[in-house]
Protein backbone atom coordinates (compact mmCIF):
# COMPACT_ATOMS: atom_id res chain seq x y z
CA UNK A 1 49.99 -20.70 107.52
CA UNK A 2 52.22 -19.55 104.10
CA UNK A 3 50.23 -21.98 102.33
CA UNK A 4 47.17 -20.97 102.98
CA UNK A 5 48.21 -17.60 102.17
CA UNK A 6 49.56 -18.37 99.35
CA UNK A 7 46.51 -19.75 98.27
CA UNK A 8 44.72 -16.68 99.02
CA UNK A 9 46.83 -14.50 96.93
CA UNK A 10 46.62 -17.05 94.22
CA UNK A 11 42.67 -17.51 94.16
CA UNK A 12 42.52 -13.66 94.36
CA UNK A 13 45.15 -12.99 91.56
CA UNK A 14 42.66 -15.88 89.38
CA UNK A 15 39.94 -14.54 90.28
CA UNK A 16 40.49 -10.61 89.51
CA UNK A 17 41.63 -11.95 86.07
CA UNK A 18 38.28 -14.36 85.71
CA UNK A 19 36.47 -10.41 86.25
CA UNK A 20 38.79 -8.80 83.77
CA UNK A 21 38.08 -11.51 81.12
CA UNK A 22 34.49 -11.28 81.77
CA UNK A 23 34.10 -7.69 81.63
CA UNK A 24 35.92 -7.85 78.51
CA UNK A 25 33.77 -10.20 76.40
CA UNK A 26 30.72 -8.17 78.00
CA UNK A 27 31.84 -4.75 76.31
CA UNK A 28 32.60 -6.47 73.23
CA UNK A 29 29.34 -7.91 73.53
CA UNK A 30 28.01 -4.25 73.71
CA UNK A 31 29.99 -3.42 71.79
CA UNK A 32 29.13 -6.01 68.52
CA UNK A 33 25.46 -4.89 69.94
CA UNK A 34 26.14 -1.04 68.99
CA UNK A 35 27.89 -1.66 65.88
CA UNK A 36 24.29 -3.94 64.89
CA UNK A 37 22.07 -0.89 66.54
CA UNK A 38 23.50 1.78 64.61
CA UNK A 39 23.58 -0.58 61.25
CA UNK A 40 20.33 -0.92 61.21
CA UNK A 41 19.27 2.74 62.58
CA UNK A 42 21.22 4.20 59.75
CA UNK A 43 19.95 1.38 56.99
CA UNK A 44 16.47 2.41 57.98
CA UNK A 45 17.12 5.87 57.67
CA UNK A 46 18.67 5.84 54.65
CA UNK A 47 15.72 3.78 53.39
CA UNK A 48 12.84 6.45 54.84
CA UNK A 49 13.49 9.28 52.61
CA UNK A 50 13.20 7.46 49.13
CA UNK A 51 9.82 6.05 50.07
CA UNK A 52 8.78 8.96 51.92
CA UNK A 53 9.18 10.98 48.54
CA UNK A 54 7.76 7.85 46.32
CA UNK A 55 4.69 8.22 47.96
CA UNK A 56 3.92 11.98 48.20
């Protein structure tokens, strides 16, 4: 009977820390996926103007 709960609390303890690790890497995912969004949303914007006014 102990053992088994013991190896409840054990496989619970692993695997609330498999679900912390794996949220983690997801927000750095979104994270790294922001960083890239906004890069390139501010690259382009920064790129607009100067042929906007080239070609009026």
């Amino acid at each position: 009977m102990e053992t088994k709960l013991l190896f409840f609390l054990l496989s619970g303890i692993l695997f609330q820390s498999n679900i912390g690790i794996y949220m983690m890497e997801q927000t750095e995912k979104c994270q790294v996926t922001l960083k890239i969004a906004i890069q390139m949303h501010s690259h382009s914007i920064s790129i607009f103007p100067n042929n906007f006014w080239r070609s009026s």
